[in-house]
C-alpha atoms as a PDB file:
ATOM      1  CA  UNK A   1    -212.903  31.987  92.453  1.00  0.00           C
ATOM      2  CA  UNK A   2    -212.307  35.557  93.703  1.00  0.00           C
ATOM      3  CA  UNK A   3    -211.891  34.244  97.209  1.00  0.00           C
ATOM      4  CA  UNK A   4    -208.112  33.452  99.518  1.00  0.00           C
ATOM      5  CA  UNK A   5    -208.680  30.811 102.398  1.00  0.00           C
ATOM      6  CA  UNK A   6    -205.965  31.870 105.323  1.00  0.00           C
ATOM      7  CA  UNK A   7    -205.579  29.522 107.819  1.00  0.00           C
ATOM      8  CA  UNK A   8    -204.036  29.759 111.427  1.00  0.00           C
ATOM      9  CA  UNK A   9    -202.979  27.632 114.483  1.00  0.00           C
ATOM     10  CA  UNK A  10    -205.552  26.325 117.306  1.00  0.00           C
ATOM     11  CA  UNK A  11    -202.601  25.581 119.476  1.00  0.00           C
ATOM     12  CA  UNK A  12    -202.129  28.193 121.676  1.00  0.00           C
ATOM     13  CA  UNK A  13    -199.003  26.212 123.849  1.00  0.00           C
ATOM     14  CA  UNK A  14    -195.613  25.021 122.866  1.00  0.00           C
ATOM     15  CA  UNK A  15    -195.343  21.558 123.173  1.00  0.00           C
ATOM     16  CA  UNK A  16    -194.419  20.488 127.026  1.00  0.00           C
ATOM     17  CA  UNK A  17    -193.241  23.776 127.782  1.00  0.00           C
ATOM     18  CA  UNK A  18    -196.246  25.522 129.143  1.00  0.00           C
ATOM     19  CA  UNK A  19    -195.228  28.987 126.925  1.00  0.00           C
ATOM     20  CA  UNK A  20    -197.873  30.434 125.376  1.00  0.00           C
ATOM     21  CA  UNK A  21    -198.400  30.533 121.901  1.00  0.00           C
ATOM     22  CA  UNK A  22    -200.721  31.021 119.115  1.00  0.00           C
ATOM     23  CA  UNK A  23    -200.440  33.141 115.609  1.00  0.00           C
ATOM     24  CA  UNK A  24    -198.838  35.779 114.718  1.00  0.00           C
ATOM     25  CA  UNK A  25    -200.561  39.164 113.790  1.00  0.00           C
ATOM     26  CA  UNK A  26    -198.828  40.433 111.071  1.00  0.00           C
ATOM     27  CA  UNK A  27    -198.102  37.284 109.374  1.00  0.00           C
ATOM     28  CA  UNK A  28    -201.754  37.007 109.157  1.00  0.00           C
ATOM     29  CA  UNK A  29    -202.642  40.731 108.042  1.00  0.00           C
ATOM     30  CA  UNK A  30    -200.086  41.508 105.781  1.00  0.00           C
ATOM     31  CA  UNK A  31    -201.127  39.147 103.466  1.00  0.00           C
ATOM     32  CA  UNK A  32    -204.699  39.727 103.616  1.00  0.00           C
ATOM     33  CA  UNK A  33    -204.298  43.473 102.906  1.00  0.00           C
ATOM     34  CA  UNK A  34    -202.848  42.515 100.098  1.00  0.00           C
ATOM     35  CA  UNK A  35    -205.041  39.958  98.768  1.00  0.00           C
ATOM     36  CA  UNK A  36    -207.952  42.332  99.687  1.00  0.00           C
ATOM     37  CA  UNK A  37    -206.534  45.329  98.230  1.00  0.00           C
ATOM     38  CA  UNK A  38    -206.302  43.452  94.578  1.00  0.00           C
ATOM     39  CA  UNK A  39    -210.028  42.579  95.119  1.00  0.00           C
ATOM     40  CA  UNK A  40    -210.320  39.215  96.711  1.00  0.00           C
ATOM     41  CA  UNK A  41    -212.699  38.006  99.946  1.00  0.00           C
ATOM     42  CA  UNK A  42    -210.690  36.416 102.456  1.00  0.00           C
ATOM     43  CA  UNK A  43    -211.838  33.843 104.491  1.00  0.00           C
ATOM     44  CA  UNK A  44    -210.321  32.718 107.908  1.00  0.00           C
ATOM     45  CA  UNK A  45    -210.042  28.947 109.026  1.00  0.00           C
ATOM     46  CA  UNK A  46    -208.459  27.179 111.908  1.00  0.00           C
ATOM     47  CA  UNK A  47    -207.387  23.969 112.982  1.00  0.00           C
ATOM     48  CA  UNK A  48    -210.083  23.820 115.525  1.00  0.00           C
ATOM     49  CA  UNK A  49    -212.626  26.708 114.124  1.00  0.00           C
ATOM     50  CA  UNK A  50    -213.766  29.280 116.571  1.00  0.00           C
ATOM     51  CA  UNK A  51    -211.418  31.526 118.240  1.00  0.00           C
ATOM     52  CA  UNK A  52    -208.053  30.598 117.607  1.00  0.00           C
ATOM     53  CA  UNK A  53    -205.220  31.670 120.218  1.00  0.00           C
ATOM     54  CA  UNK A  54    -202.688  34.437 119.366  1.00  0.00           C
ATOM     55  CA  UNK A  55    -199.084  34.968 120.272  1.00  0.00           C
ATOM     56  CA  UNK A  56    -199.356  37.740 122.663  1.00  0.00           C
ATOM     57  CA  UNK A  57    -195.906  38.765 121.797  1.00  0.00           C
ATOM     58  CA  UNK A  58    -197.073  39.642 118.112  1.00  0.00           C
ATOM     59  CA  UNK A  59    -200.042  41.966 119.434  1.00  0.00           C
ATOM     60  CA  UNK A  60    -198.023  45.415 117.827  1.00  0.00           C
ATOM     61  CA  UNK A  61    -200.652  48.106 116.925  1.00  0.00           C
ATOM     62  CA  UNK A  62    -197.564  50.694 115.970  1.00  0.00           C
ATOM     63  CA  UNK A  63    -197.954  48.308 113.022  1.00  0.00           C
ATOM     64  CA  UNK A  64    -200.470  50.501 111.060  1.00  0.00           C
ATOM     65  CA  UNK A  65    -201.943  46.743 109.196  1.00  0.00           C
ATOM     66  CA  UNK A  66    -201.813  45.735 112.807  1.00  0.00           C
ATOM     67  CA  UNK A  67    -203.943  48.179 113.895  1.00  0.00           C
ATOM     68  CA  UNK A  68    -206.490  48.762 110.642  1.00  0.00           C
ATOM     69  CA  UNK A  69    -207.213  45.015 110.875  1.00  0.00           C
ATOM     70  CA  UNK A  70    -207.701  44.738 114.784  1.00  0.00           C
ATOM     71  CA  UNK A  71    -210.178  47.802 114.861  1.00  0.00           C
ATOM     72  CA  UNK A  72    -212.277  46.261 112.030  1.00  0.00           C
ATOM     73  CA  UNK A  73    -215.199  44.783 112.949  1.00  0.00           C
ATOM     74  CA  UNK A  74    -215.199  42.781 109.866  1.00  0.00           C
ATOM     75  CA  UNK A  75    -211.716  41.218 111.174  1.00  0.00           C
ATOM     76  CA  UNK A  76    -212.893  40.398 114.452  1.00  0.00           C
ATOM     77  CA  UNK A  77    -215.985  38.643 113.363  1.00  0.00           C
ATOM     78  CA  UNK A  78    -213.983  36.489 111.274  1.00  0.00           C
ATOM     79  CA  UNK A  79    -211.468  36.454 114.159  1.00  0.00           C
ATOM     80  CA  UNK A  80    -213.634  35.338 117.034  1.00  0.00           C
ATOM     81  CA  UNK A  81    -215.356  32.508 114.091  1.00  0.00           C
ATOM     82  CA  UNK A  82    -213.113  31.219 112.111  1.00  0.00           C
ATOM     83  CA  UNK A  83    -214.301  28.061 109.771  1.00  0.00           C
ATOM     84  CA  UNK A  84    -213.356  24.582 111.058  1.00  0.00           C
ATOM     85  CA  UNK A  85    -210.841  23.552 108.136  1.00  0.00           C
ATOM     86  CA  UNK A  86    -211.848  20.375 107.254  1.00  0.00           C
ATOM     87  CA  UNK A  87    -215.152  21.807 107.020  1.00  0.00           C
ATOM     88  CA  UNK A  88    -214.111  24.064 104.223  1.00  0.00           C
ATOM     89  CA  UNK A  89    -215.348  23.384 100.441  1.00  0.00           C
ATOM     90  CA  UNK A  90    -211.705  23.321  99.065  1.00  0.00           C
ATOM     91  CA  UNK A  91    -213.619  24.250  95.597  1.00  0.00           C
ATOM     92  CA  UNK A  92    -214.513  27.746  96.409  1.00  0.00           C
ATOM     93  CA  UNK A  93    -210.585  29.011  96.437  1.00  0.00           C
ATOM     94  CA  UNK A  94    -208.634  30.511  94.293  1.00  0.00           C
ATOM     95  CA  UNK A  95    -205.290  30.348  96.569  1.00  0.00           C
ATOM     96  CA  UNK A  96    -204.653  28.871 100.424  1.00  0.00           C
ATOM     97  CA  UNK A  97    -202.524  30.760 102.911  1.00  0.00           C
ATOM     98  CA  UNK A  98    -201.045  29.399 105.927  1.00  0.00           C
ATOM     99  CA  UNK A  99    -199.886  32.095 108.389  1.00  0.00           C
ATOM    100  CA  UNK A 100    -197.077  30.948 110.869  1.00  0.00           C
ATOM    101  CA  UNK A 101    -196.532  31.260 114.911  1.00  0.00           C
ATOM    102  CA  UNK A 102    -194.902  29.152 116.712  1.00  0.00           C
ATOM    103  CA  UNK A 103    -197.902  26.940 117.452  1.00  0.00           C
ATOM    104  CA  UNK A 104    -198.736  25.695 114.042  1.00  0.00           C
ATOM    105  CA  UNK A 105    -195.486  23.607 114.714  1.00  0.00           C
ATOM    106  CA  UNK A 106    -197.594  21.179 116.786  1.00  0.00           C
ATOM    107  CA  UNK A 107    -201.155  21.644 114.485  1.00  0.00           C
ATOM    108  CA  UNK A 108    -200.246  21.998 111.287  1.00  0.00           C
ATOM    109  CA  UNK A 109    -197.990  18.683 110.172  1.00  0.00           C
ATOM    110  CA  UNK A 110    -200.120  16.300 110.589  1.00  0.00           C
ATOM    111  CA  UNK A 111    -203.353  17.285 110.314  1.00  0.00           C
ATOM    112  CA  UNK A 112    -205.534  15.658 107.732  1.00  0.00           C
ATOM    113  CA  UNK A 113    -207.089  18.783 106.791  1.00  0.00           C
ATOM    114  CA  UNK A 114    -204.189  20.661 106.446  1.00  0.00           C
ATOM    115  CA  UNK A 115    -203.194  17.690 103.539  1.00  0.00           C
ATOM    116  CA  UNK A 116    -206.574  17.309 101.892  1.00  0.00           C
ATOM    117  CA  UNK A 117    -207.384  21.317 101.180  1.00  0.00           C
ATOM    118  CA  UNK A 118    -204.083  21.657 100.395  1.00  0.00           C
ATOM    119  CA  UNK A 119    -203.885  19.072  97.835  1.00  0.00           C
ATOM    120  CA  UNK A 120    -207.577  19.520  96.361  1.00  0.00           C
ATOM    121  CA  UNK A 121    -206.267  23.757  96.105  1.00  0.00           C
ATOM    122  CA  UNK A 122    -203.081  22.806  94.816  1.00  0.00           C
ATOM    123  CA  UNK A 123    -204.617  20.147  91.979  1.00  0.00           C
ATOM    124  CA  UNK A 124    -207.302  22.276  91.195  1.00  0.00           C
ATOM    125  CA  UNK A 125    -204.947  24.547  89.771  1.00  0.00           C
ATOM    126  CA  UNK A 126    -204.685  26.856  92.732  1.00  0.00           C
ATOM    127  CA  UNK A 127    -201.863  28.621  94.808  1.00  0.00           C
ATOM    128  CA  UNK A 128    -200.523  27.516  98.013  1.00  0.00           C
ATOM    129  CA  UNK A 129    -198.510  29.732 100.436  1.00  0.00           C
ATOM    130  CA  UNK A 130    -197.066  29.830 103.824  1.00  0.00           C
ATOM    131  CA  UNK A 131    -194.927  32.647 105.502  1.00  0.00           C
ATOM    132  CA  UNK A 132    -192.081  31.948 108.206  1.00  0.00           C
ATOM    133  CA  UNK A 133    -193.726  28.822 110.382  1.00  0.00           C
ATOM    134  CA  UNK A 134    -196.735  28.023 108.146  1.00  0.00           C
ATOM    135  CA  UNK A 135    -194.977  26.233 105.716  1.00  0.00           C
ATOM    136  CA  UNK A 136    -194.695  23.331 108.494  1.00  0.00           C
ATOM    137  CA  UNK A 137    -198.255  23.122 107.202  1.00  0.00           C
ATOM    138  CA  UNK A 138    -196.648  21.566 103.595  1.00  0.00           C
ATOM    139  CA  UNK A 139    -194.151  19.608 104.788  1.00  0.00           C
ATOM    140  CA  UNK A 140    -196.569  16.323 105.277  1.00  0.00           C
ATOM    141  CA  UNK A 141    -198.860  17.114 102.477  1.00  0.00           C
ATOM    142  CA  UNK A 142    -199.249  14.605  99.918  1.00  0.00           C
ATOM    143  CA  UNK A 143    -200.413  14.486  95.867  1.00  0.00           C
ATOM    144  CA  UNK A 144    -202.734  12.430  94.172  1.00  0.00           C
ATOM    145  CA  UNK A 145    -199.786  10.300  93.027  1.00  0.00           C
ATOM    146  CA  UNK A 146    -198.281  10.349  96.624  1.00  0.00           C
ATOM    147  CA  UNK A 147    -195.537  12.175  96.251  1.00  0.00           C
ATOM    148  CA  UNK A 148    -195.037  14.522  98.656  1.00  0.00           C
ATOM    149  CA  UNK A 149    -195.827  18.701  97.220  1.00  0.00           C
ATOM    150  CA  UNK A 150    -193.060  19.688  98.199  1.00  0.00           C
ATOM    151  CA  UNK A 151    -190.801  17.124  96.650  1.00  0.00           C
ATOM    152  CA  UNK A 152    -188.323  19.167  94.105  1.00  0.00           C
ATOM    153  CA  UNK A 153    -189.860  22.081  94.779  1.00  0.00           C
ATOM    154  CA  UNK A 154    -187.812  25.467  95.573  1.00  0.00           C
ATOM    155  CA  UNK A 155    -189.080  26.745  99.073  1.00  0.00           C
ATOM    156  CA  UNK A 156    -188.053  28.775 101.896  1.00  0.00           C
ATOM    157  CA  UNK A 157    -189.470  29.414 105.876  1.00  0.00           C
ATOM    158  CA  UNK A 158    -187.809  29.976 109.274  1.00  0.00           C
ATOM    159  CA  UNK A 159    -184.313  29.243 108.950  1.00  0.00           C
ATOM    160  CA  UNK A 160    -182.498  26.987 111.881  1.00  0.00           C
ATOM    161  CA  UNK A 161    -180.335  30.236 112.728  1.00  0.00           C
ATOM    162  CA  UNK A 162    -183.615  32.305 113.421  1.00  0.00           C
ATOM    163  CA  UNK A 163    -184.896  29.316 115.380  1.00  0.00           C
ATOM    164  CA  UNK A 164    -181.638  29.532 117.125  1.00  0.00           C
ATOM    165  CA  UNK A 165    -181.821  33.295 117.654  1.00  0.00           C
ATOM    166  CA  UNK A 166    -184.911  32.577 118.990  1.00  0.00           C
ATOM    167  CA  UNK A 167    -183.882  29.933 121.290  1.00  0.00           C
ATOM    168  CA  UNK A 168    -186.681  27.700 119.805  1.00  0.00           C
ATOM    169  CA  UNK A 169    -184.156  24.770 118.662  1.00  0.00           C
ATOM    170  CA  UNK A 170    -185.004  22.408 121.347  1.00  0.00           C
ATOM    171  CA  UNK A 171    -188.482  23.542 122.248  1.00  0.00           C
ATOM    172  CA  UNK A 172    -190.030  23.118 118.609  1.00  0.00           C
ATOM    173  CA  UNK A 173    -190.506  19.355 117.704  1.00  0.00           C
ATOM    174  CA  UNK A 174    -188.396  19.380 114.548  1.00  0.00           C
ATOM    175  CA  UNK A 175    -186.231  21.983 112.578  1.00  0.00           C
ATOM    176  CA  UNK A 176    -188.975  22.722 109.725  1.00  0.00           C
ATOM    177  CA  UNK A 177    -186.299  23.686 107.294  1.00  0.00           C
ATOM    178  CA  UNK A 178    -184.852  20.341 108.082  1.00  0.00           C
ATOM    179  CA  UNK A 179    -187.851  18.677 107.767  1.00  0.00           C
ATOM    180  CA  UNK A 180    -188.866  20.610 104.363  1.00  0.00           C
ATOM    181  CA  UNK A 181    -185.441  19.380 102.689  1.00  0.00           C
ATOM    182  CA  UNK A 182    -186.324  15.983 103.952  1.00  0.00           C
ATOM    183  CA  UNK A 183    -189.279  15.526 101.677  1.00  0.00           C
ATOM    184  CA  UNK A 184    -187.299  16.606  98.779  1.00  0.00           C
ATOM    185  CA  UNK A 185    -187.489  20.225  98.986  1.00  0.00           C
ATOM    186  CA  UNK A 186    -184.171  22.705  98.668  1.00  0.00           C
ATOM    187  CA  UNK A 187    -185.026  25.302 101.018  1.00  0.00           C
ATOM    188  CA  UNK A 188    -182.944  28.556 100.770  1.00  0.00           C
ATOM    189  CA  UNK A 189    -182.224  30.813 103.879  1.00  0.00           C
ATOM    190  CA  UNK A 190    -181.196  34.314 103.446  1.00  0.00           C
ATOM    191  CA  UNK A 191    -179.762  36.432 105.758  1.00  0.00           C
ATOM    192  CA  UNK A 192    -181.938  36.688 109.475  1.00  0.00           C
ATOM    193  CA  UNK A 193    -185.176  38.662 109.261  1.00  0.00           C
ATOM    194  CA  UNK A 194    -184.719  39.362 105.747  1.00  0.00           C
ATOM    195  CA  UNK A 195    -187.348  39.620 103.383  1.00  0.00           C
ATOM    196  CA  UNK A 196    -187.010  36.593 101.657  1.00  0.00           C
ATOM    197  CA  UNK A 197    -189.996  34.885  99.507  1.00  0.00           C
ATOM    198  CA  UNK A 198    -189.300  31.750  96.870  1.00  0.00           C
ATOM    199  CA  UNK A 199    -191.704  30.973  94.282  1.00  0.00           C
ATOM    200  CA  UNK A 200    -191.761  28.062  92.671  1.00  0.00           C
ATOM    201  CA  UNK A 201    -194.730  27.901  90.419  1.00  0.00           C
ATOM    202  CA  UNK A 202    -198.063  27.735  92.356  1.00  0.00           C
ATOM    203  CA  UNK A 203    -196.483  27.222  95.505  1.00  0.00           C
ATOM    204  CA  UNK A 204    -195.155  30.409  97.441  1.00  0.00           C
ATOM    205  CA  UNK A 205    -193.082  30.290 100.787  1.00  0.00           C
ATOM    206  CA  UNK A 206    -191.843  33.165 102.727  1.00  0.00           C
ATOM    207  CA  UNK A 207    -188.856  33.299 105.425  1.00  0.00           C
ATOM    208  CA  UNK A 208    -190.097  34.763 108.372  1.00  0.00           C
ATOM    209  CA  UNK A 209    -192.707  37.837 109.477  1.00  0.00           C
ATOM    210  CA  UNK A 210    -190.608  40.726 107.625  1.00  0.00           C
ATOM    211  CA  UNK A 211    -191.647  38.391 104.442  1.00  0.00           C
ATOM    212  CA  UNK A 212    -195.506  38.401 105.094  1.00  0.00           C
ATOM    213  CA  UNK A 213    -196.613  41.033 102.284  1.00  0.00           C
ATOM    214  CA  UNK A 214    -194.152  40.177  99.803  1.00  0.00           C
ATOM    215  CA  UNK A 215    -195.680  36.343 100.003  1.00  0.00           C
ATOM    216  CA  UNK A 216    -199.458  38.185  99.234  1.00  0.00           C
ATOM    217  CA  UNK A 217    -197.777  39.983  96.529  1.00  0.00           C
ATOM    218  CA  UNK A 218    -196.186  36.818  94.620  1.00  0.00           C
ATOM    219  CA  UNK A 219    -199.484  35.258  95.235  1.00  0.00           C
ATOM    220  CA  UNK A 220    -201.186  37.748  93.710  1.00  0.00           C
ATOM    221  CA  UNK A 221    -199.237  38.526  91.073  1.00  0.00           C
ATOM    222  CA  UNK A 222    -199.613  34.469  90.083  1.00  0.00           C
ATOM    223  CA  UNK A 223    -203.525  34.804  90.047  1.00  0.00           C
ATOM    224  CA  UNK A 224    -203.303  37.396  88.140  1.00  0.00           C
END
């Protein structure tokens, strides 16, 4: 079990906009050099599998991760072929990572997927995460017993204000920490761009991209 399945978008639009949209960089390599760096394989799935799309705005190779990940030809094969999710053998991971971007607003809630490897990770005694947008992969995702994962859990992910800041409110089809405290979650904000991760057992949320590494930390510090 010495392997981290991280999971992006396949929607590369945001909803009836026409802006373009995909994944964000660093919330996607941040994490894995840290999961990497304390010895585990990561693997990356999509929505869709293949070549997922990539917010253009997040393509910042001053970021030195940025950079070490996008000149490795390791990252770009797994890049350019990511696994089809609900192809994925939930049973070969120890944790589940969902990396955010605005487009996982329109992939990630209600994909069946998303809820079964979540749920057979999370029951098989595994650690989920999500940083900044990903979490709107959890906010559908049901139990065995059908309550809902995150019900009276602690979590956190992007706050209205940044979604305001970012003039997002009325583009994105529902305010995810909104939607998070509607299935029974608290979700706590912290100041804008702050680096703000909440753990609450096996299930680790982060705020927004300044939050990415910390998440891979508190992951790895629980499978540890």
């Amino acid at each position: 079990m010495k392997k981290i399945l991280c999971v992006v978008t396949s929607n590369n639009v945001k909803g009836a906009t026409g802006i373009p949209t995909g994944f964000w960089l660093s919330e996607l390599t941040h994490p894995m050099a840290k999961f990497e760096a304390a010895g585990y394989e990561t693997v990356l799935a999509s929505i869709k599998g293949g070549k997922p799309p990539i917010d253009k705005d997040s393509l910042d190779f001053t970021d030195a991760i940025n950079k070490k990940f996008w000149d490795s030809a390791d990252f770009q094969k797994k890049y350019e072929h990511t696994l089809k999710l609900d192809e994925v053998n939930a049973k070969e991971y120890a944790a589940i990572f969902f990396a955010g971007g605005h487009g996982v607003m329109w992939d990630f809630p209600d994909s069946a997927a998303v809820d079964k490897v979540t749920r057979e990770i999370y029951e098989n005694g595994g650690v989920v995460s999500a940083v900044c947008h990903g979490p709107a992969a959890l906010v559908n995702v049901k139990l065995s017993d059908g309550s809902y994962l995150v019900a009276g859990k602690n979590v956190t992910g992007f706050t209205n204000a940044e979604e305001d800041e970012v003039q997002g409110t009325k583009i994105v089809p529902f305010l995810l920490a909104d939607k998070l405290n509607e299935h029974g979650a608290t979700h706590h904000a912290a100041a804008n761009w702050s680096d703000n991760v909440v753990v609450d057992g096996r299930l680790v949320t982060g705020q927004n991209p300044a939050s990415a590494a910390s998440v891979g930390d508190a992951v790895i510090k629980i499978l540890a």
